[in-house]
Protein backbone atom coordinates (compact mmCIF):
# COMPACT_ATOMS: atom_id res chain seq x y z
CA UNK A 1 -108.74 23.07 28.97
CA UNK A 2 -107.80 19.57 28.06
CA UNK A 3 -105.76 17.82 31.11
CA UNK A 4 -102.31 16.28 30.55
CA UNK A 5 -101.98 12.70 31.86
CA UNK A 6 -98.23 11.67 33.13
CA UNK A 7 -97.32 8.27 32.88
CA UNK A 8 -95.30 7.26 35.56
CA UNK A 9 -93.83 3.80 36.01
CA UNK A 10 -95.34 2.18 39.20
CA UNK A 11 -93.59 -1.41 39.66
CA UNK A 12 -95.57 -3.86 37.18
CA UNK A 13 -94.78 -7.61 36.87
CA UNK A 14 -93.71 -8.13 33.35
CA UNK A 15 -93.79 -12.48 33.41
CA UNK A 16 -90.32 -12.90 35.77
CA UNK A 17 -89.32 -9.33 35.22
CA UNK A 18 -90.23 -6.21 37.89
CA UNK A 19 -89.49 -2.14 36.41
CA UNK A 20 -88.08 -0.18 38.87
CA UNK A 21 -90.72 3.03 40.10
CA UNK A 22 -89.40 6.00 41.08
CA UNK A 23 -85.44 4.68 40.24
CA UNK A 24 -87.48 3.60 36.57
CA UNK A 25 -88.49 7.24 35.86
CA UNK A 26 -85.01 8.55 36.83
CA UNK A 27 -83.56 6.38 34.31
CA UNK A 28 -85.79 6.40 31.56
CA UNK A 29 -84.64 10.41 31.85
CA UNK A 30 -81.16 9.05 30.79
CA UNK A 31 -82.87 6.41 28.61
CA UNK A 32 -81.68 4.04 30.41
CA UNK A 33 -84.56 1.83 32.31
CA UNK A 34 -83.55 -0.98 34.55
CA UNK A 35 -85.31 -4.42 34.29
CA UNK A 36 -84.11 -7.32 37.50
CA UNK A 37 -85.69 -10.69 37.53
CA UNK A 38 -87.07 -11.79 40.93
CA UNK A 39 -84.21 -14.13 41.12
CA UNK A 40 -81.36 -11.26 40.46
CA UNK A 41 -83.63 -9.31 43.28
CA UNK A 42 -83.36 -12.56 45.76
CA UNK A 43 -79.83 -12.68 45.28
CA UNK A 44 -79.56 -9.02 46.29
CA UNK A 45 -81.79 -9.71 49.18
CA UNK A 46 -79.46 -12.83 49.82
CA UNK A 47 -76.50 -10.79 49.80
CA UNK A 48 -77.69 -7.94 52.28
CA UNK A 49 -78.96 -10.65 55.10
CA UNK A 50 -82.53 -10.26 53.94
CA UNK A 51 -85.59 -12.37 53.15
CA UNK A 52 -87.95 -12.45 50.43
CA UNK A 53 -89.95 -9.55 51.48
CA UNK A 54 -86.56 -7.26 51.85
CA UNK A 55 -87.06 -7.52 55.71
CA UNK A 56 -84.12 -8.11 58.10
CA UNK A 57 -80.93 -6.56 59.40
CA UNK A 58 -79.40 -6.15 56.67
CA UNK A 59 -75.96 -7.73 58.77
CA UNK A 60 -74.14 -8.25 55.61
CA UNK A 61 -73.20 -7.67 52.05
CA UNK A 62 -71.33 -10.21 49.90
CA UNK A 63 -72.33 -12.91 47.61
CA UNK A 64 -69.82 -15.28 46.39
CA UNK A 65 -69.74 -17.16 43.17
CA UNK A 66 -67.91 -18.63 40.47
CA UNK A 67 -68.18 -18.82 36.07
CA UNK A 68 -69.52 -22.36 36.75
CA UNK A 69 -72.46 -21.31 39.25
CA UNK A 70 -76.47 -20.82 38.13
CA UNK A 71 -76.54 -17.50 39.41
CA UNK A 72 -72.76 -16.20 37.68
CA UNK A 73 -74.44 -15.31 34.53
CA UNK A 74 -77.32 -13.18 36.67
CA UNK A 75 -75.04 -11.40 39.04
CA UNK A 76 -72.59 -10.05 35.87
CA UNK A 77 -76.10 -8.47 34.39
CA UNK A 78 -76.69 -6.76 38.02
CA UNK A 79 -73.12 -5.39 37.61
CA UNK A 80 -73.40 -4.01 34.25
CA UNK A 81 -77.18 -2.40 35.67
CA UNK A 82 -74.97 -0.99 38.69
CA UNK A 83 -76.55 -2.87 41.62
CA UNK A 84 -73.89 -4.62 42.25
CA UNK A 85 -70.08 -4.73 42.09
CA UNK A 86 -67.54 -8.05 41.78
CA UNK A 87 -64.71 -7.93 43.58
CA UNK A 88 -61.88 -10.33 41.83
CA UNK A 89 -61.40 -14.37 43.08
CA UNK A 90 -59.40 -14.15 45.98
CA UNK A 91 -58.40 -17.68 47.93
CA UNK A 92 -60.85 -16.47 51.05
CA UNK A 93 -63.58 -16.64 48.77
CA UNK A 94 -62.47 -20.29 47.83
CA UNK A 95 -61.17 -19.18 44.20
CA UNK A 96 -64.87 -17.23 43.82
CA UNK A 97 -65.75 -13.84 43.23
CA UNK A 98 -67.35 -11.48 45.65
CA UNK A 99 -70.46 -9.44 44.80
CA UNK A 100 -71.49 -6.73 46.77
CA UNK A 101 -74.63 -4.62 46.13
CA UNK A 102 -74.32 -1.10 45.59
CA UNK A 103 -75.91 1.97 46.96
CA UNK A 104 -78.17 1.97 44.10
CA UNK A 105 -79.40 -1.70 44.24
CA UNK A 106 -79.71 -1.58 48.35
CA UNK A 107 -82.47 1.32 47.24
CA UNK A 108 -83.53 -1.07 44.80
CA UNK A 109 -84.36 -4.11 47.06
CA UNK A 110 -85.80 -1.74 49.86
CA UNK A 111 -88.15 0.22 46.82
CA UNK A 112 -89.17 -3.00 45.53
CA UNK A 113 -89.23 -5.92 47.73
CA UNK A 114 -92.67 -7.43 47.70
CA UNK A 115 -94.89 -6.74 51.07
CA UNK A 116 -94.90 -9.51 53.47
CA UNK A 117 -97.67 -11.40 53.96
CA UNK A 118 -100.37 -10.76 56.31
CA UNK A 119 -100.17 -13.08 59.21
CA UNK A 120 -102.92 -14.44 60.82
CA UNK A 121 -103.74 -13.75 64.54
CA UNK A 122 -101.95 -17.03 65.90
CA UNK A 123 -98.98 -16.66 63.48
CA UNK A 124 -98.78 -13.05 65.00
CA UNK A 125 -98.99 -14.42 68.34
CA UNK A 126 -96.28 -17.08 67.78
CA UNK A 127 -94.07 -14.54 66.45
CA UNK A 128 -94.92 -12.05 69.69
CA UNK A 129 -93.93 -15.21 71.75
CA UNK A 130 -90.37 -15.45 69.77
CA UNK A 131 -89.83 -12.05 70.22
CA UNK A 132 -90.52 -11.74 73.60
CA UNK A 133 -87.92 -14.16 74.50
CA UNK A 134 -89.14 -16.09 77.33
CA UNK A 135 -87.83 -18.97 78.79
CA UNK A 136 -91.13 -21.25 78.64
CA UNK A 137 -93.17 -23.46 76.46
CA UNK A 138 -95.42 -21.52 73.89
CA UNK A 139 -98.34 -23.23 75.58
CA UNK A 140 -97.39 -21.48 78.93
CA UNK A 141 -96.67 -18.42 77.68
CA UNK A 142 -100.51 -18.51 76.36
CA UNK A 143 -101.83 -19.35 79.32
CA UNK A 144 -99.60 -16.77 81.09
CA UNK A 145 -100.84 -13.87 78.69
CA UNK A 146 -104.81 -14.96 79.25
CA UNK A 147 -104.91 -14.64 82.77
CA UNK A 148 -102.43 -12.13 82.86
């Protein structure tokens, strides 16, 4: 008995352009397959209150921008994929329009942000000592946590 191979699409790196996975094979069902450029997926990231690696919390969820900004041209194609929707100028966006991201491009920045880097020990440290939130030098806080 011969055994069938599946192809599934598994995010690949085409130059500047990432395929959706799982959201990729639900599409390609409908024939229609979604392709974002890492800067369309930072300006979803942008929008939601995130960094690069999709990590944050997620406080917000607009983007504005005008016909005569770099990024106008890139937002309209997220619209017309559905991961985001424009909201008409309006004078409290100063004359812009207002992009928010959709349900289906918030699963699309968590699904395929890239993983954050690994951090070394002392960068992990550091960021323990940020987090902790105490009210003294770095260096004291070390020698705090040694003989502590």
């Amino acid at each position: 008995m011969a055994s069938r191979r599946t192809k599934h699409p598994a995010p690949v790196l085409f130059g500047e352009r990432m395929r959706l996975s799982a959201e990729a094979l639900r599409k390609e069902c409908t024939g229609r397959a979604i392709e974002v450029t890492r800067a369309q997926l930072h300006y979803m990231q942008h929008a939601l209150g995130l960094d690069d690696y999709g990590q944050g919390s997620w406080y917000r969820n607009h983007f504005t921008a005008g016909p005569e900004c770099d990024s106008w041209e890139a937002l309209c194609q997220l619209v017309e994929l559905g991961l985001m929707k424009r909201h008409e100028p309006r004078p409290l966006f100063g004359g812009d329009s207002c992009f928010v991201v959709t349900e289906e491009g918030k699963r699309y920045v968590r699904e395929n942000s890239p993983p954050p880097p690994k951090l070394t020990r002392s960068a992990a440290r550091y960021r323990r000592w940020l987090r902790s939130g105490a009210d003294m030098p770095f260096g004291d806080w070390l020698k705090e946590a040694r003989n502590g």
